[in-house]
C-alpha atoms as a PDB file:
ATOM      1  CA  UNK A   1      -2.229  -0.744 -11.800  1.00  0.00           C
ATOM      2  CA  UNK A   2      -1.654  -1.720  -7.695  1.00  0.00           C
ATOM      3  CA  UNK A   3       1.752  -1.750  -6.982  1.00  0.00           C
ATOM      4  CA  UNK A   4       2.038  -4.155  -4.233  1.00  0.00           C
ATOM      5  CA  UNK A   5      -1.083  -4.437  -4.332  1.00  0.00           C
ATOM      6  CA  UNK A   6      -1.425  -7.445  -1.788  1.00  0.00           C
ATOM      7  CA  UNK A   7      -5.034  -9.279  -1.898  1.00  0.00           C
ATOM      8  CA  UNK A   8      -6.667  -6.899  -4.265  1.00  0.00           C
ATOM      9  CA  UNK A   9      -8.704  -4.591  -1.956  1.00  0.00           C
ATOM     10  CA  UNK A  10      -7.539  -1.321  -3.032  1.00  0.00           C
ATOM     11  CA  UNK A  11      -7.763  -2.352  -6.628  1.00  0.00           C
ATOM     12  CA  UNK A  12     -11.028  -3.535  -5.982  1.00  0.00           C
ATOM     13  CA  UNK A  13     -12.492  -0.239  -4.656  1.00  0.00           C
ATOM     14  CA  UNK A  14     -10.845   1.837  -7.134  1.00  0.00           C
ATOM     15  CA  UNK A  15     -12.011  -0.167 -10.204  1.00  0.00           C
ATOM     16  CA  UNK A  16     -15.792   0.166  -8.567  1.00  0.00           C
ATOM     17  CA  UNK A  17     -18.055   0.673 -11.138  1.00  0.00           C
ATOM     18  CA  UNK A  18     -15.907   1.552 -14.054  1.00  0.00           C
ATOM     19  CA  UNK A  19     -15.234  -0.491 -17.445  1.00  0.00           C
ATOM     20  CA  UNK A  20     -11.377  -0.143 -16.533  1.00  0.00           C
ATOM     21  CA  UNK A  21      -9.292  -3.547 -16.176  1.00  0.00           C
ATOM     22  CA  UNK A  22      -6.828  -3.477 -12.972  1.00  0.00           C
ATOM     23  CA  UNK A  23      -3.651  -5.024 -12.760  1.00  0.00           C
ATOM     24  CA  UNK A  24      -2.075  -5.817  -9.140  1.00  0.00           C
ATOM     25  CA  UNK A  25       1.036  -6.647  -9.204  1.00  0.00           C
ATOM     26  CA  UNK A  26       2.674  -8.737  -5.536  1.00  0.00           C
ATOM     27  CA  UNK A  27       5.764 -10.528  -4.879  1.00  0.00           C
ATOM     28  CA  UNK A  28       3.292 -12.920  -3.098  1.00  0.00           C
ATOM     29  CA  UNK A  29       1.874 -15.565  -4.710  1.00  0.00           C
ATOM     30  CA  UNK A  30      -0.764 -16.260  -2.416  1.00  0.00           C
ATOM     31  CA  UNK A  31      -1.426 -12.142  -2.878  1.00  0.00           C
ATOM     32  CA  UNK A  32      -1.631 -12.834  -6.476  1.00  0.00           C
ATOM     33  CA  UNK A  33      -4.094 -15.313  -6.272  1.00  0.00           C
ATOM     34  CA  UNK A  34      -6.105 -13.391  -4.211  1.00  0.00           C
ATOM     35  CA  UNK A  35      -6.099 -10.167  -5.714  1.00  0.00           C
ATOM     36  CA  UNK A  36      -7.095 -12.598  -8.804  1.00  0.00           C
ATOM     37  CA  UNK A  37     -10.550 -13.334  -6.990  1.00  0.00           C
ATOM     38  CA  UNK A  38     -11.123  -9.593  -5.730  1.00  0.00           C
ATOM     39  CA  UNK A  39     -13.264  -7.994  -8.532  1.00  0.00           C
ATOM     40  CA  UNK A  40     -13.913  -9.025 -12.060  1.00  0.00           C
ATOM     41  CA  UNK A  41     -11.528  -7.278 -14.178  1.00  0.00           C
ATOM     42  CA  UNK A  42      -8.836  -7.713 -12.517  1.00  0.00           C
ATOM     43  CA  UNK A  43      -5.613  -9.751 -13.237  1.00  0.00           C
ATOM     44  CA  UNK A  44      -2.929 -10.290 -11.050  1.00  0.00           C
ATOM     45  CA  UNK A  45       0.831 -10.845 -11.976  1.00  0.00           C
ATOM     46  CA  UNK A  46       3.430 -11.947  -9.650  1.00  0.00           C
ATOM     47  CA  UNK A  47       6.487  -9.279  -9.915  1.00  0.00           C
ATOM     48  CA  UNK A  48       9.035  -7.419  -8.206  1.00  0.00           C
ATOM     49  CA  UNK A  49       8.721  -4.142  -8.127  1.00  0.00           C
ATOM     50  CA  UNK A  50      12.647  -3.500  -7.689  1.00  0.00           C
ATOM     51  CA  UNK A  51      12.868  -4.619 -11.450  1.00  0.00           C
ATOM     52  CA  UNK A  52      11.120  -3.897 -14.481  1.00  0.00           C
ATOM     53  CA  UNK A  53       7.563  -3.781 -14.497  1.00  0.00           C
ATOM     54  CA  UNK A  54       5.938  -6.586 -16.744  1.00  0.00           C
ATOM     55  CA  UNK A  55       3.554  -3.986 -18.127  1.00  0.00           C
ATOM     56  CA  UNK A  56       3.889  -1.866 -21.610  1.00  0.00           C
ATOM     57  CA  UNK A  57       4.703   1.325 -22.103  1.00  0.00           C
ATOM     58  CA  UNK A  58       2.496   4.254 -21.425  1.00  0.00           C
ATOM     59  CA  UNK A  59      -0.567   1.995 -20.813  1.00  0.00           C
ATOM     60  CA  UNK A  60      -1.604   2.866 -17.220  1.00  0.00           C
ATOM     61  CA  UNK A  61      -4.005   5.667 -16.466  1.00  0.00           C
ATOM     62  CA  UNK A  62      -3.444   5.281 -12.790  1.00  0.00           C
ATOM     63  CA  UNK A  63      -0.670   4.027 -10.569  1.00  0.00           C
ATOM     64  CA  UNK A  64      -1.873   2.924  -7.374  1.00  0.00           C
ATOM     65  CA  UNK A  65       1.289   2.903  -4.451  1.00  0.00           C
ATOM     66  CA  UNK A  66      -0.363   2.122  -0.900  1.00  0.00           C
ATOM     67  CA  UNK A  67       2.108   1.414   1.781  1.00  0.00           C
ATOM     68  CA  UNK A  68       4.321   0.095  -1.261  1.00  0.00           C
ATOM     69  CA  UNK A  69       8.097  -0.087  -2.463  1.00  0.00           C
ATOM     70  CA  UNK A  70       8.596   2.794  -5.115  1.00  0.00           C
ATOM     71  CA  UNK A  71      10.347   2.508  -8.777  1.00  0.00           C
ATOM     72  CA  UNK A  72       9.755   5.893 -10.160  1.00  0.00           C
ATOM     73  CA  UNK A  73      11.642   5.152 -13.314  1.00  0.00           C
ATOM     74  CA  UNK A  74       9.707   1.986 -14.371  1.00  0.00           C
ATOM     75  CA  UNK A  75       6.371   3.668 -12.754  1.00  0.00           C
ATOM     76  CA  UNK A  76       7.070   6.966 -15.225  1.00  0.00           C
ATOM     77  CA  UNK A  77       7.393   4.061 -18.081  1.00  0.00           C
ATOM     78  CA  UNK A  78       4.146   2.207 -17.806  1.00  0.00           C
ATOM     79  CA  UNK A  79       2.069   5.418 -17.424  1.00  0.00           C
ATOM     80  CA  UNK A  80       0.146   6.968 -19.844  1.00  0.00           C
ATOM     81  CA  UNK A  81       0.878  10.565 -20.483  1.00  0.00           C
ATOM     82  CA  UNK A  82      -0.637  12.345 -18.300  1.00  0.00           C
ATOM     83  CA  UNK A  83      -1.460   9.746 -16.221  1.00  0.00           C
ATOM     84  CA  UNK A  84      -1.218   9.853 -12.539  1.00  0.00           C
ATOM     85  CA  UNK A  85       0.422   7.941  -9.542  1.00  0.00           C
ATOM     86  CA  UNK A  86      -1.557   7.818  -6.456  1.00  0.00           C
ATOM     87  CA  UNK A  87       0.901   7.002  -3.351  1.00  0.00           C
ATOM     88  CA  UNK A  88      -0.255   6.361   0.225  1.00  0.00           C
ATOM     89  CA  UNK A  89       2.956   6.628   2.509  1.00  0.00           C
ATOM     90  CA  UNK A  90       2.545   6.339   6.572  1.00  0.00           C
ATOM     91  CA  UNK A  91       3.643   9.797   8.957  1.00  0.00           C
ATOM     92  CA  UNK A  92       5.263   8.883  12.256  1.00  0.00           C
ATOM     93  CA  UNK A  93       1.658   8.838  14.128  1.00  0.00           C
ATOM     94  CA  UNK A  94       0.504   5.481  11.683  1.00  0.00           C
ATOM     95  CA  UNK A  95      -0.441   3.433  14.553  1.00  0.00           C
ATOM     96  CA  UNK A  96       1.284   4.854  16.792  1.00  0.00           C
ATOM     97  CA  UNK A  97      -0.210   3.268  20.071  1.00  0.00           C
ATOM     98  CA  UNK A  98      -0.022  -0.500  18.183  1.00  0.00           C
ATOM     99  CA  UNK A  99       3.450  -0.522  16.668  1.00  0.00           C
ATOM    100  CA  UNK A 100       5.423  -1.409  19.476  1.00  0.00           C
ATOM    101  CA  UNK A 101       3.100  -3.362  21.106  1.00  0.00           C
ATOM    102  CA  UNK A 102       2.908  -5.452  17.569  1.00  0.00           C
ATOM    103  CA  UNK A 103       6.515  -5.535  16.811  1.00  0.00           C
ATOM    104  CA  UNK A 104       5.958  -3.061  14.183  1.00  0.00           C
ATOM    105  CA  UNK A 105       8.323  -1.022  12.380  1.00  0.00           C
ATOM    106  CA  UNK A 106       8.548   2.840  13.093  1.00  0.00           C
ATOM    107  CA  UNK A 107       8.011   4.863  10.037  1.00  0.00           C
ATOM    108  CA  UNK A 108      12.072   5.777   9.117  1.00  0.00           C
ATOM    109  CA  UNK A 109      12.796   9.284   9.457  1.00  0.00           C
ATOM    110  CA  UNK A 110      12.628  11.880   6.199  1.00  0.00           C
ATOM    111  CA  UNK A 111       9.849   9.462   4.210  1.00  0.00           C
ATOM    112  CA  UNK A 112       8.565  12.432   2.728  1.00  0.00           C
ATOM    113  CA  UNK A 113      12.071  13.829   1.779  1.00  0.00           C
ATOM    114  CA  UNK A 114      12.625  10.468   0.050  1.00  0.00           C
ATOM    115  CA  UNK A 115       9.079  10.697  -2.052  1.00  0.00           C
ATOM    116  CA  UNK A 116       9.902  14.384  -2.998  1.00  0.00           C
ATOM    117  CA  UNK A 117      13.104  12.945  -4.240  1.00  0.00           C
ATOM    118  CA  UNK A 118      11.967   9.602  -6.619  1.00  0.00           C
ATOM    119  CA  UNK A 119       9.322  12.005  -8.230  1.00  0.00           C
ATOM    120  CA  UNK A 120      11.252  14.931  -8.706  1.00  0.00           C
ATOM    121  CA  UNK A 121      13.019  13.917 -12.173  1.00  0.00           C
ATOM    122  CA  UNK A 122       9.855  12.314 -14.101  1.00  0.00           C
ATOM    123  CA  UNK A 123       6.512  13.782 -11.941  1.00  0.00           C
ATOM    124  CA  UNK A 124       4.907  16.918 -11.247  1.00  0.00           C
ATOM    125  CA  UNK A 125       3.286  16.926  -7.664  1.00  0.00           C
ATOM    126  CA  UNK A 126      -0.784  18.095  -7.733  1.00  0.00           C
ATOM    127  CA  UNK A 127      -1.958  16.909  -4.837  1.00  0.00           C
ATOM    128  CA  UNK A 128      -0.736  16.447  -1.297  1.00  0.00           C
ATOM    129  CA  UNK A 129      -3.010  15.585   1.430  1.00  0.00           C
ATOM    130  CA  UNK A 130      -2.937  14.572   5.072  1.00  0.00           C
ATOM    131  CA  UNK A 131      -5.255  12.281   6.202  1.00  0.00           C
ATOM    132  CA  UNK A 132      -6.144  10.957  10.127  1.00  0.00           C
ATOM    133  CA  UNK A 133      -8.432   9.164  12.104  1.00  0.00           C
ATOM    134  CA  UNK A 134      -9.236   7.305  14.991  1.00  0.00           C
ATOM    135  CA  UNK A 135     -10.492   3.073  14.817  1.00  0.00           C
ATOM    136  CA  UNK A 136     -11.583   0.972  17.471  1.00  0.00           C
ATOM    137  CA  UNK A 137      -9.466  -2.143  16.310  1.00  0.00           C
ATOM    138  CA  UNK A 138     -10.498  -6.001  17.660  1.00  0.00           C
ATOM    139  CA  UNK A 139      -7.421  -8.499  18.039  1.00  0.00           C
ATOM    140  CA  UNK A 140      -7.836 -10.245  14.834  1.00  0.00           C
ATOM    141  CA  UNK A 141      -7.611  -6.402  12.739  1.00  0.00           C
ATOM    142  CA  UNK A 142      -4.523  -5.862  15.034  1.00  0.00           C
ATOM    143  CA  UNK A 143      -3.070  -9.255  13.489  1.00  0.00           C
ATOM    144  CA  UNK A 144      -4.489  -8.052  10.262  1.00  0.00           C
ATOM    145  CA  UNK A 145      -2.722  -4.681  10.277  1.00  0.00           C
ATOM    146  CA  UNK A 146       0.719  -6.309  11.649  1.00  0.00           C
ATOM    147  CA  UNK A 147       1.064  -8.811   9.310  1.00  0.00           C
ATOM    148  CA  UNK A 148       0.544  -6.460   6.562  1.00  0.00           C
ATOM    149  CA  UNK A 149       3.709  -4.475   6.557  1.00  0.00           C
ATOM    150  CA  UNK A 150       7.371  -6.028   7.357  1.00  0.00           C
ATOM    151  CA  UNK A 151       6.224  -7.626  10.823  1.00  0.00           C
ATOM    152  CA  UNK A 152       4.192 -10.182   8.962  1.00  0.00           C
ATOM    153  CA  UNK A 153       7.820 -11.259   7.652  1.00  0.00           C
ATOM    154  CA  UNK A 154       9.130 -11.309  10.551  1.00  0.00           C
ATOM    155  CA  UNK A 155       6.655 -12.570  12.786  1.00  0.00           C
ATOM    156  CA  UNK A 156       4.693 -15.543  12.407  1.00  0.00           C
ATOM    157  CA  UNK A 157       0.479 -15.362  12.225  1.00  0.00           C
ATOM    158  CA  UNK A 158       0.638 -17.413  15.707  1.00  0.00           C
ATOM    159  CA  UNK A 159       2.812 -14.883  17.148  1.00  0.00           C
ATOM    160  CA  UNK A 160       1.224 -11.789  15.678  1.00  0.00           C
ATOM    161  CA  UNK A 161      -2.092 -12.995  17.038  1.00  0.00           C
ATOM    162  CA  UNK A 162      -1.072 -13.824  20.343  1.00  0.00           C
ATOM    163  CA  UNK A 163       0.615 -10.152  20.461  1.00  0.00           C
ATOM    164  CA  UNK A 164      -2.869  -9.143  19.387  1.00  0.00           C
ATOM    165  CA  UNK A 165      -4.609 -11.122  22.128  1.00  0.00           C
ATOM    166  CA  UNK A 166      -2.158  -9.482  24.336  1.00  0.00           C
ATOM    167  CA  UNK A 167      -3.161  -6.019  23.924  1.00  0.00           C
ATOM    168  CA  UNK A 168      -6.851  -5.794  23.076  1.00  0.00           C
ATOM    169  CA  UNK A 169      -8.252  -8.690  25.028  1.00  0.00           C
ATOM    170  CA  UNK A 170     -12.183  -9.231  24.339  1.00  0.00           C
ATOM    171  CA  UNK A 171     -12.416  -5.264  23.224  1.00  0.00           C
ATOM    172  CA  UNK A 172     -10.559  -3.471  21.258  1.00  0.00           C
ATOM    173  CA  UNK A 173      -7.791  -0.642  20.804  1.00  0.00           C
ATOM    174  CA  UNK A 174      -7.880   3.214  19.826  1.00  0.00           C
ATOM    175  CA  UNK A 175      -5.021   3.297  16.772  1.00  0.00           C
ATOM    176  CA  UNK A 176      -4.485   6.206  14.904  1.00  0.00           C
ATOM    177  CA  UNK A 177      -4.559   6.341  11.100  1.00  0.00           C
ATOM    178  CA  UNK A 178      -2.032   8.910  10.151  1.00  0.00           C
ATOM    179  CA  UNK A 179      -1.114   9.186   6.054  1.00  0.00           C
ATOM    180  CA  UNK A 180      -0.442  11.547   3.516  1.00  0.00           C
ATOM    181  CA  UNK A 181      -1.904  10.960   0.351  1.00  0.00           C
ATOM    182  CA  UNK A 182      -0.028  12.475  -2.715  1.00  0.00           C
ATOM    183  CA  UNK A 183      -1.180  12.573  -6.277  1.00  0.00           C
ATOM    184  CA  UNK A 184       1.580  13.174  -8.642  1.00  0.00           C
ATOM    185  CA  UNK A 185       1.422  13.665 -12.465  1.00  0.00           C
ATOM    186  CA  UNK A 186       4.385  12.221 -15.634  1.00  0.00           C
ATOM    187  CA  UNK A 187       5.697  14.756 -17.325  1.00  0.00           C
END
C-alpha cells in the first residue's frame, strides 16, 4: 500500500517484478487516476488518510509513507503481522537551495521527534537511514518538485513554473536531496 501515494511512481517501482497487487491511496482524484495507469496491478482508491483506511485488516505486507501524512493507528491496522512500514520524511537540507526560491515550505522543526513518537505505541524501529545527494534540476523538475508538496496548493502550475523559469533559466540548479529513510516493524 502507497500512502499518498500521488501518480503511482513509487508504487510502481516497488511492485517491479513481483506478483504483489499495490494499492495507492490519494486525496486527489486526478492522483488516483493516475496512479491507476502506473503499473498493472495496481488499483488506486481515493481516501483520506486522516480517517480510516478503506483497506482490511492485517492485509498489507508493506506500507509505503513517502513525503506523506501519517496515521499510525489505522497504518498498525491494515498491516500484516509482521509487516513493515517504509517512511521517507525530508531533514532540513531537502532542497535546501530551491525552497525559498519556490515558495516552498521549510521542513518544521523536531520531524523526527514526531515519527519516533506515532510509532512508538504499535512499531518497533529496524532500520534508520540517511540518505543525500546532489541533482542538476531543469525548470520544469523545479515545477515538478514544488508542486508536489504543499506549494502546489498554494501556488498555481503558472506561477510555480514561472518561479522555475526564474531561477534555472535554460540550465539547471544544484538541489540537495536530504532524507532519512526509516523501516519500522507492527508489533
Amino acid at each position: 500500500m502507497d500512502a499518498a501515494g500521488g501518480t503511482g511512481a513509487y508504487l510502481a517501482a516497488a511492485l517491479g517484478g513481483s506478483e504483489r497487487i499495490g494499492v495507492s491511496l490519494d486525496l486527489s482524484k486526478a492522483c488516483a487516476r493516475a496512479a491507476a495507469r502506473v503499473h498493472p496491478r495496481a488499483i488506486s482508491v481515493v481516501a483520506d488518510l486522516w480517517s480510516a483506511i478503506p483497506i482490511a485488516d492485517g492485509v498489507a505486507a508493506r506500507v509505503l509513507s513517502v513525503f506523506a501524512p501519517r496515521n499510525p493507528a489505522e497504518t498498525a491496522r491494515v498491516l500484516a503481522p509482521g509487516g513493515a512500514w517504509v517512511i521517507v520524511t525530508p531533514n532540513p537540507g531537502h532542497l535546501a537551495e530551491i525552497v525559498e526560491p519556490m515558495g516552498m515550505l521549510r521542513v518544521g522543526e523536531g520531524k523526527s521527534d514526531r515519527l519516533e513518537a506515532d510509532l512508538r505505541a504499535d512499531f518497533v524501529v529496524e532500520q534508520t537511514s540517511v540518505v543525500t545527494a546532489r541533482r542538476e534540476l531543469s525548470a520544469s523538475r523545479l515545477a515538478d518538485v514544488a508542486g508536489m508538496g504543499p506549494a502546489g496548493f498554494h501556488r498555481t502550475r503558472d506561477e510555480l513554473a514561472a518561479a522555475a523559469r526564474a531561477l534555472a533559466g535554460d540550465g539547471s540548479v544544484a538541489a540537495t536531496l536530504d532524507v532519512t529513510l526509516t523501516v519500522a516493524r507492527r508489533r
